[in-house]
PDB file of N, CA and C in Angstrom:
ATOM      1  N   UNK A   1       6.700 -18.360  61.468  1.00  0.00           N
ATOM      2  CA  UNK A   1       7.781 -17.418  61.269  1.00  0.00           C
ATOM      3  C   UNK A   1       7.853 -16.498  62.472  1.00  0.00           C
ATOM      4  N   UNK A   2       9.137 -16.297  63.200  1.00  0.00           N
ATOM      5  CA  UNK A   2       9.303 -15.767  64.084  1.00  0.00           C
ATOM      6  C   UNK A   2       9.551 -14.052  63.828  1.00  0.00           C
ATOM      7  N   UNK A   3       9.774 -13.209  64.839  1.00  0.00           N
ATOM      8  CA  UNK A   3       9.977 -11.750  64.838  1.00  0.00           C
ATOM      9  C   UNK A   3      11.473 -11.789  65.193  1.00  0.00           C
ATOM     10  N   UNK A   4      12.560 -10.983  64.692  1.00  0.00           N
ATOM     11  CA  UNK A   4      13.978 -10.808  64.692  1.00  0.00           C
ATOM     12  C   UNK A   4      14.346 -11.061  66.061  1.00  0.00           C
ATOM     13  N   UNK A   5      15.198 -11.554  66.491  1.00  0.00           N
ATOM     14  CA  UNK A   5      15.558 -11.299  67.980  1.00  0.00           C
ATOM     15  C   UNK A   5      16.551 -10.061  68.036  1.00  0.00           C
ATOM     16  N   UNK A   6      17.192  -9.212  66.662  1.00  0.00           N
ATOM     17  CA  UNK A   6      17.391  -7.717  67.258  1.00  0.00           C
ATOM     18  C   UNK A   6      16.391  -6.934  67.300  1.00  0.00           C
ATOM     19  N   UNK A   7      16.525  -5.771  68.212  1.00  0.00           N
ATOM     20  CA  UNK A   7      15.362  -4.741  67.387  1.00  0.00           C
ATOM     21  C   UNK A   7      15.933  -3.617  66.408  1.00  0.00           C
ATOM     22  N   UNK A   8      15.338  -3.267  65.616  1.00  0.00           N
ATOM     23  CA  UNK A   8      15.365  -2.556  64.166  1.00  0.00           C
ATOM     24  C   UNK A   8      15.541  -1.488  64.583  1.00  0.00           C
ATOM     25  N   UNK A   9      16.578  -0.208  64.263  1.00  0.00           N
ATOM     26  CA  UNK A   9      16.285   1.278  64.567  1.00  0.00           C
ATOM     27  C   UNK A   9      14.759   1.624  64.500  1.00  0.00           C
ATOM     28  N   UNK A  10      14.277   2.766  65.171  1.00  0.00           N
ATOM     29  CA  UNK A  10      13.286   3.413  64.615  1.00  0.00           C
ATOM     30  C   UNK A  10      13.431   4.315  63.370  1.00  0.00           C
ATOM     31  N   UNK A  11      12.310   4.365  62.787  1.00  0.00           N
ATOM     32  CA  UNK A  11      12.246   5.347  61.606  1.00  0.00           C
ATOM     33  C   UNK A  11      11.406   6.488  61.725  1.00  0.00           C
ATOM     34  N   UNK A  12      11.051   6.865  62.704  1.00  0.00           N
ATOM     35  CA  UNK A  12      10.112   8.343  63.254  1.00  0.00           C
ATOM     36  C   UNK A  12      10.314   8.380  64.855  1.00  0.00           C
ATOM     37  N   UNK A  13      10.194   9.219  65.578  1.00  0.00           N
ATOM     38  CA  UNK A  13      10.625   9.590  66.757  1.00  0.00           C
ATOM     39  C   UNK A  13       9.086   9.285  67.412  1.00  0.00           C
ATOM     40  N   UNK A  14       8.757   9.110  68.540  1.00  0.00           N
ATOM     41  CA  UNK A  14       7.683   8.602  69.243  1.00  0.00           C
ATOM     42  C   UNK A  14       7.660   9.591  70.990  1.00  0.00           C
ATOM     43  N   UNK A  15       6.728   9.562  70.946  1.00  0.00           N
ATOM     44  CA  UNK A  15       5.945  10.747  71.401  1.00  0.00           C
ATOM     45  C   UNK A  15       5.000   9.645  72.686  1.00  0.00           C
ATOM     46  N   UNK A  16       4.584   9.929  74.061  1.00  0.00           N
ATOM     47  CA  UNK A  16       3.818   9.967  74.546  1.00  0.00           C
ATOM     48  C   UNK A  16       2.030  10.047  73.623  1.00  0.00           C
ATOM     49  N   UNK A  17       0.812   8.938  73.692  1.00  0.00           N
ATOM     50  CA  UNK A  17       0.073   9.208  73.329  1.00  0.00           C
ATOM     51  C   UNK A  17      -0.959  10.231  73.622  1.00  0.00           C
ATOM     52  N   UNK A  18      -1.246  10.434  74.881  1.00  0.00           N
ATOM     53  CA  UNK A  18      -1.583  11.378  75.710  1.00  0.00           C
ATOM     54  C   UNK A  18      -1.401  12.920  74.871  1.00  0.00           C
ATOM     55  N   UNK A  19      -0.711  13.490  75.049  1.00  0.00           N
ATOM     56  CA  UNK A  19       0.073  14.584  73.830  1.00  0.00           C
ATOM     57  C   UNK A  19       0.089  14.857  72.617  1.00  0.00           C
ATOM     58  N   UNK A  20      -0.734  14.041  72.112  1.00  0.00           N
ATOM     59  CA  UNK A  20      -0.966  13.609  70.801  1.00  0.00           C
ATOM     60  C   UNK A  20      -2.586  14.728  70.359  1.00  0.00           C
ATOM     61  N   UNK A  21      -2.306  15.769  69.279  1.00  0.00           N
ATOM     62  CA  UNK A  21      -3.436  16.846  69.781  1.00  0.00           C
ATOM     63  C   UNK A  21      -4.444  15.879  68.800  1.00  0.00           C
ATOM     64  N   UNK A  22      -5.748  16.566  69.732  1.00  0.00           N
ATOM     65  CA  UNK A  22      -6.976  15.800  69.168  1.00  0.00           C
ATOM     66  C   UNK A  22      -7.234  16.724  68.206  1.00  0.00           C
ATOM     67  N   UNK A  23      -8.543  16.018  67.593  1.00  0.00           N
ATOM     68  CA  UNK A  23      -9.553  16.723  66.531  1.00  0.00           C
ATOM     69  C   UNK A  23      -8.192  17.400  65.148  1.00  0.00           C
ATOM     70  N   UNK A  24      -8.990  18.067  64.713  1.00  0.00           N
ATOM     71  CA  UNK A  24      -8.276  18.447  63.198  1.00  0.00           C
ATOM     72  C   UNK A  24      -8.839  19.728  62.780  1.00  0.00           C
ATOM     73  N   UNK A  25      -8.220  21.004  63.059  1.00  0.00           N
ATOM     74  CA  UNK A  25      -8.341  22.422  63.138  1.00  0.00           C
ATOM     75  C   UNK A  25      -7.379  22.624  61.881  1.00  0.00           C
ATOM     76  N   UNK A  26      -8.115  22.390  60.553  1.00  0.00           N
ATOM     77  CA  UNK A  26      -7.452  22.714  59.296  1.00  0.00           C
ATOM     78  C   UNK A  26      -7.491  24.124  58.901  1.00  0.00           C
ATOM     79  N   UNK A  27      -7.078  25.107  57.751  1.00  0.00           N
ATOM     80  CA  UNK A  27      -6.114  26.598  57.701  1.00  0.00           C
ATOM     81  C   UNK A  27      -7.504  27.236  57.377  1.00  0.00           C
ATOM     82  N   UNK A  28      -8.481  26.661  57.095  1.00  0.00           N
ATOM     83  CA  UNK A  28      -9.670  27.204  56.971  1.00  0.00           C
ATOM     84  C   UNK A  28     -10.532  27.457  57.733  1.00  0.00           C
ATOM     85  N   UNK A  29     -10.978  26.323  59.157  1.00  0.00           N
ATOM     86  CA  UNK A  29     -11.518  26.413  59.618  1.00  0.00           C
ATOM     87  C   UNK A  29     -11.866  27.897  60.455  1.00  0.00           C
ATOM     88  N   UNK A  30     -11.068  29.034  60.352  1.00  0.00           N
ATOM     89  CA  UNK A  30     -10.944  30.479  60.967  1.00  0.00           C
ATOM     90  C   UNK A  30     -12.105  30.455  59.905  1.00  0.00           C
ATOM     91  N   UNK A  31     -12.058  31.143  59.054  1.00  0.00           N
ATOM     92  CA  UNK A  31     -13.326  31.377  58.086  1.00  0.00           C
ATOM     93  C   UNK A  31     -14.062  31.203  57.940  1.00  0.00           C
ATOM     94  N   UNK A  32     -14.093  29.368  57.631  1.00  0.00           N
ATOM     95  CA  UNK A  32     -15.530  28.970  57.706  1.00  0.00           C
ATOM     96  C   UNK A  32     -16.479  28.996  59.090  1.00  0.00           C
ATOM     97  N   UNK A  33     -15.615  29.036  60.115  1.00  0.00           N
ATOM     98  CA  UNK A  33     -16.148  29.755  61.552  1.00  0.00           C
ATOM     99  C   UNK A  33     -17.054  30.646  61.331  1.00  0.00           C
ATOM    100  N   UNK A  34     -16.441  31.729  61.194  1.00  0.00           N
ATOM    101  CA  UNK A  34     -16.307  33.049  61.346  1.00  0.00           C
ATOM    102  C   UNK A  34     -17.683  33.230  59.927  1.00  0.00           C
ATOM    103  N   UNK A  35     -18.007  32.695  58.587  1.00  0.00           N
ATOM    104  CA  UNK A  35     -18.545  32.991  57.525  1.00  0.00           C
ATOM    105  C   UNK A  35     -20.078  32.112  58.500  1.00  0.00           C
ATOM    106  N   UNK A  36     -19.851  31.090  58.913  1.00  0.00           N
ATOM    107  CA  UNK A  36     -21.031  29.991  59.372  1.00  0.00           C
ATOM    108  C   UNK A  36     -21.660  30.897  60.687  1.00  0.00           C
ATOM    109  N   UNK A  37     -21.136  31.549  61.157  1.00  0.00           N
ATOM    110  CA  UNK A  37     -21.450  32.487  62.611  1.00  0.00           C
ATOM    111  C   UNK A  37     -22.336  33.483  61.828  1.00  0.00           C
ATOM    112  N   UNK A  38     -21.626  34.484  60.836  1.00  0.00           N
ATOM    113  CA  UNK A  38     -22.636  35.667  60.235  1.00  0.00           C
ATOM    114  C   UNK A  38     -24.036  34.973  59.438  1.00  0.00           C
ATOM    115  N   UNK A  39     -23.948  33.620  59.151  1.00  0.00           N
ATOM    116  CA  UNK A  39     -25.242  33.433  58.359  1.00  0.00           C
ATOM    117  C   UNK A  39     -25.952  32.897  59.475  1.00  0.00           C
ATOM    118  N   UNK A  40     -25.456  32.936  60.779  1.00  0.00           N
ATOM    119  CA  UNK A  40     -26.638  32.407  61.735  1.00  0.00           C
ATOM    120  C   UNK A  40     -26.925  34.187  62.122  1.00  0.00           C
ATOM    121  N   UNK A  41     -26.721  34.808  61.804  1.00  0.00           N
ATOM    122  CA  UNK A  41     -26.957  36.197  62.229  1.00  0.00           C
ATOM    123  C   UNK A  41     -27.765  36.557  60.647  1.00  0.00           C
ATOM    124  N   UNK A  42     -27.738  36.955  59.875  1.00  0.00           N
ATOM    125  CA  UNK A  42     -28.474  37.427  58.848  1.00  0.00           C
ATOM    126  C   UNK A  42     -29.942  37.129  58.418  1.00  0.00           C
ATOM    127  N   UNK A  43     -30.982  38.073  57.843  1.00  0.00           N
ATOM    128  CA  UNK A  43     -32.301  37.573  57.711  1.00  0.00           C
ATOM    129  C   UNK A  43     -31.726  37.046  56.411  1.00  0.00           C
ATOM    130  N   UNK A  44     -33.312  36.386  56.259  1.00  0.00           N
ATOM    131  CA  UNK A  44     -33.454  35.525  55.177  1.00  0.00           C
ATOM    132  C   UNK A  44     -33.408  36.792  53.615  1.00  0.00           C
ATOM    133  N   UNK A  45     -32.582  36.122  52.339  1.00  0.00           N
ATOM    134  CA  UNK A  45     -32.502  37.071  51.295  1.00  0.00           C
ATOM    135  C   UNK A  45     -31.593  38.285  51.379  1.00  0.00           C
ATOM    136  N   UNK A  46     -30.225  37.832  52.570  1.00  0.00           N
ATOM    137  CA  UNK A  46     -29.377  38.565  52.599  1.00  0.00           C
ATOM    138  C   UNK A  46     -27.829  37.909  52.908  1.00  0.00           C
ATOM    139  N   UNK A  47     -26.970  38.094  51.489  1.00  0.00           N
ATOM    140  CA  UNK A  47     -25.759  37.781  51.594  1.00  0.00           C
ATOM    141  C   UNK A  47     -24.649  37.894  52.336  1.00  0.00           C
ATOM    142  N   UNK A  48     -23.699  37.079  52.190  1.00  0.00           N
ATOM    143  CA  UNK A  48     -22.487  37.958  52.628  1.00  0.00           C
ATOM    144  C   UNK A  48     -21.404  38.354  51.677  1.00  0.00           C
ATOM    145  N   UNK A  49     -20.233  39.330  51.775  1.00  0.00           N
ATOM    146  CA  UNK A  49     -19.659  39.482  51.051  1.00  0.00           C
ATOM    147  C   UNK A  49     -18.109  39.114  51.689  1.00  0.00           C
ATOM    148  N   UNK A  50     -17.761  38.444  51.149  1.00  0.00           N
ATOM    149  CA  UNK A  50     -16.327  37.461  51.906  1.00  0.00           C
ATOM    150  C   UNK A  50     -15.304  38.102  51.269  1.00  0.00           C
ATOM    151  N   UNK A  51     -14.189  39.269  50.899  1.00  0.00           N
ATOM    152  CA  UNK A  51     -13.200  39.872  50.282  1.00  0.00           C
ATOM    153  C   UNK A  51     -12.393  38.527  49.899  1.00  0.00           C
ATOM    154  N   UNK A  52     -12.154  38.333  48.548  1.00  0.00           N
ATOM    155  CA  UNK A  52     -11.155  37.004  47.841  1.00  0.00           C
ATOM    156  C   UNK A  52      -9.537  37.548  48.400  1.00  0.00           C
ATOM    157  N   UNK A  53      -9.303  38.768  48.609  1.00  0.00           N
ATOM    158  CA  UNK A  53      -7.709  39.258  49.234  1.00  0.00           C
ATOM    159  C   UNK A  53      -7.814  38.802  50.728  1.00  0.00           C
ATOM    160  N   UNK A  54      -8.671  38.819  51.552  1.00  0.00           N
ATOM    161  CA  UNK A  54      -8.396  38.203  52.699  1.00  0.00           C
ATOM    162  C   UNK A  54      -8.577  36.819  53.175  1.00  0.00           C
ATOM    163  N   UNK A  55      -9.286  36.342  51.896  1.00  0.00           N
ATOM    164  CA  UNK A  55      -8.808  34.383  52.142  1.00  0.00           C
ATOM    165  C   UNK A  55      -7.030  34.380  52.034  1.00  0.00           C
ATOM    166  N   UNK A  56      -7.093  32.947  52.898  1.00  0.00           N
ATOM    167  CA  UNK A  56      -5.699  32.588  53.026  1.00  0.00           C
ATOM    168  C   UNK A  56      -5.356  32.001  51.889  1.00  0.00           C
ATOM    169  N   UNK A  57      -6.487  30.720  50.933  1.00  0.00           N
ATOM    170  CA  UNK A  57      -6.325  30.083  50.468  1.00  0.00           C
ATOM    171  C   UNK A  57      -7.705  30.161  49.115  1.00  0.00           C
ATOM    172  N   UNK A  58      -7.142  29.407  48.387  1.00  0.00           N
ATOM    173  CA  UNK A  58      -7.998  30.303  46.901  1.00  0.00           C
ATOM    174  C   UNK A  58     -10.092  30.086  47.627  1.00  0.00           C
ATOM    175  N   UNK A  59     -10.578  30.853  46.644  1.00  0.00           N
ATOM    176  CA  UNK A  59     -12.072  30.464  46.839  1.00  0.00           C
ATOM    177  C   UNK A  59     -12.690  29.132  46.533  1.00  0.00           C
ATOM    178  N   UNK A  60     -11.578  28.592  45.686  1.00  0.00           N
ATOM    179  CA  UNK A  60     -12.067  27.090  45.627  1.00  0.00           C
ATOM    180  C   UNK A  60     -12.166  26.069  46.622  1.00  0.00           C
ATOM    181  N   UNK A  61     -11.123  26.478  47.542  1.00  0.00           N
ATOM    182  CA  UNK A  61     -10.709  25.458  48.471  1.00  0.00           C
ATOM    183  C   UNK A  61     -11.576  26.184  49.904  1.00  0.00           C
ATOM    184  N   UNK A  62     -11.972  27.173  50.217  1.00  0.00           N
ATOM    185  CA  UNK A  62     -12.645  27.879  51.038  1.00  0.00           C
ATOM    186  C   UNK A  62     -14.077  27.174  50.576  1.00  0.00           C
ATOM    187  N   UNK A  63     -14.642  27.259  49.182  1.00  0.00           N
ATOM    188  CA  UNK A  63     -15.931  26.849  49.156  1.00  0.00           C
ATOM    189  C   UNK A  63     -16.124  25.405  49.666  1.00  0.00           C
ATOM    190  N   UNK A  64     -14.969  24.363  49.421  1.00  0.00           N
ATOM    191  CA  UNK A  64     -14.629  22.927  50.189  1.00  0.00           C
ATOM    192  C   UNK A  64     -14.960  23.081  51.420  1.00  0.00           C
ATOM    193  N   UNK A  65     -14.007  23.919  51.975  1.00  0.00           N
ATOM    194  CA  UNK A  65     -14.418  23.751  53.350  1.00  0.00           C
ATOM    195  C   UNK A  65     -15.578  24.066  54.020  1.00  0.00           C
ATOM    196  N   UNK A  66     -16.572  25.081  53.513  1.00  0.00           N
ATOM    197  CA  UNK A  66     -17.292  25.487  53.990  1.00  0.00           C
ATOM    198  C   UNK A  66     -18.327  24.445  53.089  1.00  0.00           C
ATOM    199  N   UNK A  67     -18.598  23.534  52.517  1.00  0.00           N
ATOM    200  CA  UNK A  67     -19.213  23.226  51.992  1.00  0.00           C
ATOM    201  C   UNK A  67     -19.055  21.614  53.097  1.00  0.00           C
ATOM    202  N   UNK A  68     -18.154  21.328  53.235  1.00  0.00           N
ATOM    203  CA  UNK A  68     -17.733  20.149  54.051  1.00  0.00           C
ATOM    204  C   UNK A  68     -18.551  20.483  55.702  1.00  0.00           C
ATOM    205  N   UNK A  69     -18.525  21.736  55.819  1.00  0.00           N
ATOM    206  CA  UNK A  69     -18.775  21.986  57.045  1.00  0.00           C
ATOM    207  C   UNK A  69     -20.405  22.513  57.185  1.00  0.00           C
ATOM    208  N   UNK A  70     -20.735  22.827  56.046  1.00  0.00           N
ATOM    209  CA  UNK A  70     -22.335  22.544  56.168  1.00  0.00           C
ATOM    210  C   UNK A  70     -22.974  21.644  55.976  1.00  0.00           C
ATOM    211  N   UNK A  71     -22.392  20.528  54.805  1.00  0.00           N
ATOM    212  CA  UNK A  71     -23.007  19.261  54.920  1.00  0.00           C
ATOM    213  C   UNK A  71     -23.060  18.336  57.194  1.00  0.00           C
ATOM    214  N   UNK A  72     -21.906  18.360  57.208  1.00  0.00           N
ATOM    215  CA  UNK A  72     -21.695  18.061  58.434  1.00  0.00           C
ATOM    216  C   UNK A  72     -22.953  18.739  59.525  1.00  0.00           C
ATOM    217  N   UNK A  73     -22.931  19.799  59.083  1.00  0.00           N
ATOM    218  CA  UNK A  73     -24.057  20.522  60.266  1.00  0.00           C
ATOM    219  C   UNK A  73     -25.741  20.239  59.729  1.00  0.00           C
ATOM    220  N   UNK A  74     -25.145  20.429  58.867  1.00  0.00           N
ATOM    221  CA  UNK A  74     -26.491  19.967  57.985  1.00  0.00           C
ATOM    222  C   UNK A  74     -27.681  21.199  57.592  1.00  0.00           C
ATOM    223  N   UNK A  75     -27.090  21.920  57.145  1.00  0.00           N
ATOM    224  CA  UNK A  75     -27.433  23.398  56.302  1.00  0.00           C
ATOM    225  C   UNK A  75     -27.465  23.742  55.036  1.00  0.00           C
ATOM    226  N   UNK A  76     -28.438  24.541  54.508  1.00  0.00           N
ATOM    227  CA  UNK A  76     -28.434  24.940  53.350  1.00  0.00           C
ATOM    228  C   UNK A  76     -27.697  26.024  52.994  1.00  0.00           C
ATOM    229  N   UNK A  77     -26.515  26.433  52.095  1.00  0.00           N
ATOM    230  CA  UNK A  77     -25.642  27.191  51.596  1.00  0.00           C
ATOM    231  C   UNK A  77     -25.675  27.116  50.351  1.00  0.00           C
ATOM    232  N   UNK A  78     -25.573  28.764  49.996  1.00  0.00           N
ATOM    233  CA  UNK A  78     -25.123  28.635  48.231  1.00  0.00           C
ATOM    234  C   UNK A  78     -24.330  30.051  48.603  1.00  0.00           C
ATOM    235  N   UNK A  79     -23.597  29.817  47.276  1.00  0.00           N
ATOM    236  CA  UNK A  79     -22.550  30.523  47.125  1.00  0.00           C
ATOM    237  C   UNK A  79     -22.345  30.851  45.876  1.00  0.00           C
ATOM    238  N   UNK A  80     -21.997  32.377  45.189  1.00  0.00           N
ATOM    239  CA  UNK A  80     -20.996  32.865  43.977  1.00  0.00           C
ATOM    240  C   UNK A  80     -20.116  33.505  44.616  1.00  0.00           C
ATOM    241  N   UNK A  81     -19.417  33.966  43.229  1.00  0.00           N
ATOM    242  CA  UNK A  81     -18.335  34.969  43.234  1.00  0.00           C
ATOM    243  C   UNK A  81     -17.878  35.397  41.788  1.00  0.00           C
ATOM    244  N   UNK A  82     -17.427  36.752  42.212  1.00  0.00           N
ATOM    245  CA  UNK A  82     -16.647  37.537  40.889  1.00  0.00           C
ATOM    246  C   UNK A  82     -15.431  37.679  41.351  1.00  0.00           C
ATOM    247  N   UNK A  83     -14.496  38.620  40.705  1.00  0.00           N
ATOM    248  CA  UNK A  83     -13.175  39.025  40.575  1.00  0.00           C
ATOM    249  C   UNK A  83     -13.211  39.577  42.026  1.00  0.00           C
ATOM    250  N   UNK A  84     -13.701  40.281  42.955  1.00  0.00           N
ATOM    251  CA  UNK A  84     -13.702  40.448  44.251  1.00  0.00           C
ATOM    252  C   UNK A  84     -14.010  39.959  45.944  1.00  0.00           C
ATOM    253  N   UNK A  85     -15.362  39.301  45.300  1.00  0.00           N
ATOM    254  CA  UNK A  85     -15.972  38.781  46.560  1.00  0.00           C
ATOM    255  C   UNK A  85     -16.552  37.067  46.061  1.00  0.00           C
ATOM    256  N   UNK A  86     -16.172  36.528  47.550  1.00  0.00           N
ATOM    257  CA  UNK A  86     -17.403  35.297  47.553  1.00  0.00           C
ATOM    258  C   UNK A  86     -18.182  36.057  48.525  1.00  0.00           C
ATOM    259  N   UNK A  87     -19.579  35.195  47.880  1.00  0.00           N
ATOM    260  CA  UNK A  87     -20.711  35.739  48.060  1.00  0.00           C
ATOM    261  C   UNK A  87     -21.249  34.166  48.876  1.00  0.00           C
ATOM    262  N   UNK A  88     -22.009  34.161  49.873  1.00  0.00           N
ATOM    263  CA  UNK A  88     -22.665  33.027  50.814  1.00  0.00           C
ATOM    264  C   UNK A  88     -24.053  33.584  51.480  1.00  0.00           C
ATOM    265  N   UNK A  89     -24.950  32.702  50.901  1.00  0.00           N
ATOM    266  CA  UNK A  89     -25.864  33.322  51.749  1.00  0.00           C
ATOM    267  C   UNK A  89     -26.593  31.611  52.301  1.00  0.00           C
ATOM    268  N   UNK A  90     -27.656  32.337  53.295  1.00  0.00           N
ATOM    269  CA  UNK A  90     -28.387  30.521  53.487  1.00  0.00           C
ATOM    270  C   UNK A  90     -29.717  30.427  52.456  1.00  0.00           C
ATOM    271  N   UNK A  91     -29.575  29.212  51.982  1.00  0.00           N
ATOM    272  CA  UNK A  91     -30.649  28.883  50.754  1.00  0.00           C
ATOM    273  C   UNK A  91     -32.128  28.286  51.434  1.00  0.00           C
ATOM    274  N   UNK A  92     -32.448  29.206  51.278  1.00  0.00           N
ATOM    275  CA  UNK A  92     -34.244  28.711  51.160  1.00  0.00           C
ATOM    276  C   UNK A  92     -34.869  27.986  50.241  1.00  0.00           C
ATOM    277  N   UNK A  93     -35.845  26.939  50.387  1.00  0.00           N
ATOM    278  CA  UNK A  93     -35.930  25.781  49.404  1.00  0.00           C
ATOM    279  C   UNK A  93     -36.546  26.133  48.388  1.00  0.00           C
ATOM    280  N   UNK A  94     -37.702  27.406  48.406  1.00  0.00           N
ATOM    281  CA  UNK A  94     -38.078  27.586  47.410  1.00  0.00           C
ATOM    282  C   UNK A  94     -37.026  28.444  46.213  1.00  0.00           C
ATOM    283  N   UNK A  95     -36.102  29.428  46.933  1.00  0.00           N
ATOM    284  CA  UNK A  95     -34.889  29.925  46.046  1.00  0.00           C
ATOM    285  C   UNK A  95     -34.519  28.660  45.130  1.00  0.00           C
ATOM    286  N   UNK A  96     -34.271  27.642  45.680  1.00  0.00           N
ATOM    287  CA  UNK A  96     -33.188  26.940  44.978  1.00  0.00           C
ATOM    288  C   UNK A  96     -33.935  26.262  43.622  1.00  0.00           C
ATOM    289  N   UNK A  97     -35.160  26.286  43.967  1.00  0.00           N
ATOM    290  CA  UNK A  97     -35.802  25.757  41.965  1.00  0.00           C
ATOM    291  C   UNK A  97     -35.741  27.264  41.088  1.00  0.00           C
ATOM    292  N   UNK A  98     -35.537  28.215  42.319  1.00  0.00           N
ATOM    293  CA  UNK A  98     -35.814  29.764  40.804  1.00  0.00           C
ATOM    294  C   UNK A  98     -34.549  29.701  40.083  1.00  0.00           C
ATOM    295  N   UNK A  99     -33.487  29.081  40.556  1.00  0.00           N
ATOM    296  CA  UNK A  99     -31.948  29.293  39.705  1.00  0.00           C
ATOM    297  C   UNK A  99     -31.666  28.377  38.883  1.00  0.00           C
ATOM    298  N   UNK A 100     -31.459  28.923  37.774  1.00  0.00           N
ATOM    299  CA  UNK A 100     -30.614  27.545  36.861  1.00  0.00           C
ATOM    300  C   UNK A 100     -30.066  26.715  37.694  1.00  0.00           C
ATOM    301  N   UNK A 101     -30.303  25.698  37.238  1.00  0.00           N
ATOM    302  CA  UNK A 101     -29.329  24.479  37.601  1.00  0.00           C
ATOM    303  C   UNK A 101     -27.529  25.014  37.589  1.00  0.00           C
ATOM    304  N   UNK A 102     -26.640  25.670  36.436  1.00  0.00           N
ATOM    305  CA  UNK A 102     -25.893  25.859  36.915  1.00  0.00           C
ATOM    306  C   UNK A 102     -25.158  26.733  37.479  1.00  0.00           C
ATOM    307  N   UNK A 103     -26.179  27.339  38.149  1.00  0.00           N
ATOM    308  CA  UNK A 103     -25.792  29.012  39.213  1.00  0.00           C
ATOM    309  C   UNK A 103     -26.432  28.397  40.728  1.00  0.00           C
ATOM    310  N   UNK A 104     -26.340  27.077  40.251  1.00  0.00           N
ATOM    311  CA  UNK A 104     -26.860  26.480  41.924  1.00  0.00           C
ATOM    312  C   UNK A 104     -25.530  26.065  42.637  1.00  0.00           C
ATOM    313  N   UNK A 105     -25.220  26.414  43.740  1.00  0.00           N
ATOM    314  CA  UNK A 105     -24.149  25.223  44.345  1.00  0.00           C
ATOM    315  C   UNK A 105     -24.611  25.045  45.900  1.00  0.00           C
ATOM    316  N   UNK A 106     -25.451  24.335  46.135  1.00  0.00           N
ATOM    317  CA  UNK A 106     -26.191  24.650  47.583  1.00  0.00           C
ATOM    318  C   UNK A 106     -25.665  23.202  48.322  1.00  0.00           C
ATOM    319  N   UNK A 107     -25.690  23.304  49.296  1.00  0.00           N
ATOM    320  CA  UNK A 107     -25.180  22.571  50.139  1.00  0.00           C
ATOM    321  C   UNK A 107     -26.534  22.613  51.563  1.00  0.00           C
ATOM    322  N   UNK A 108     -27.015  21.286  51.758  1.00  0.00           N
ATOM    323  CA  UNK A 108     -27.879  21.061  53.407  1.00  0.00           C
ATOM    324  C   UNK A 108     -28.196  22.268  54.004  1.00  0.00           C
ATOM    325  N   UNK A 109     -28.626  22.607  54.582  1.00  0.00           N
ATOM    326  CA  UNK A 109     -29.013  23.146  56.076  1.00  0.00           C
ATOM    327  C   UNK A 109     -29.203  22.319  57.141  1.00  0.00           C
ATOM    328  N   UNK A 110     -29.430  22.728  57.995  1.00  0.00           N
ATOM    329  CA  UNK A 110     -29.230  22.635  59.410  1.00  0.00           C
ATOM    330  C   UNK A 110     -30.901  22.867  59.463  1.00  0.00           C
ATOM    331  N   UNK A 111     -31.975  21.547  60.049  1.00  0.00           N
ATOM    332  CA  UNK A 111     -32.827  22.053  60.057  1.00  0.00           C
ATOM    333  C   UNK A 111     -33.313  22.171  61.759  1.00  0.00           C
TER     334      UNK A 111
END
C-alpha cells in the first residue's frame, strides 16, 4: 500500500526543532525549589512552615510535587498540615518508627 500522491493539509503548525524548549519547569517547581533549598539549610528536628495562602496551587498537589522531587533526589521528607500551614521537615530514620503509621508521609532522602 502506497502513501497519497497529494499531500494532506497540516493539522498543527510546525516549528523549527532547535526552539523547541527543553526540560519541563512545571507551576510548582518555584516552591518546591525554594521549600527543598530551606531544608538543606535547617538543623535536624526543625520544620518549616509553608503559608497554604501563598501556594499557587492546593497543598495536595504541592505535596506531589515536592514529593516527586524528593524521591528523584533521593531524600527523606515528611510533611503535615492544618487550616494554615504545610509543615516539611527532613525525616530522620529513627523519627519515622516513633509516628503512627498514619501521620507518616515520608518520602527518600538524599543520602
Amino acid at each position: 500500500m502506497g502513501y497519497p500522491s497529494q499531500k494532506l493539509p497540516m493539522n498543527f503548525k510546525s516549528m523549527p526543532q532547535v526552539d523547541v524548549p527543553q526540560g519541563r519547569n512545571g507551576k510548582h517547581k518555584a516552591v518546591v525549589t525554594r521549600i527543598l533549598s530551606d531544608l538543606d539549610q535547617i538543623e535536624e528536628g526543625v520544620a518549616l512552615k509553608v503559608p497554604l495562602a501563598q501556594l499557587i496551587d492546593s497543598k495536595e498537589k504541592v505535596r506531589s510535587a515536592l514529593n516527586r522531587a524528593t524521591r528523584k533526589g533521593g531524600r527523606n521528607v515528611a510533611t503535615a498540615s492544618d487550616g494554615t500551614f504545610l509543615y516539611v521537615w527532613n525525616e530522620t530514620p529513627s523519627a519515622q518508627d516513633s509516628r503512627p503509621v498514619e501521620h507518616q508521609a515520608v518520602y527518600p532522602r538524599r543520602q
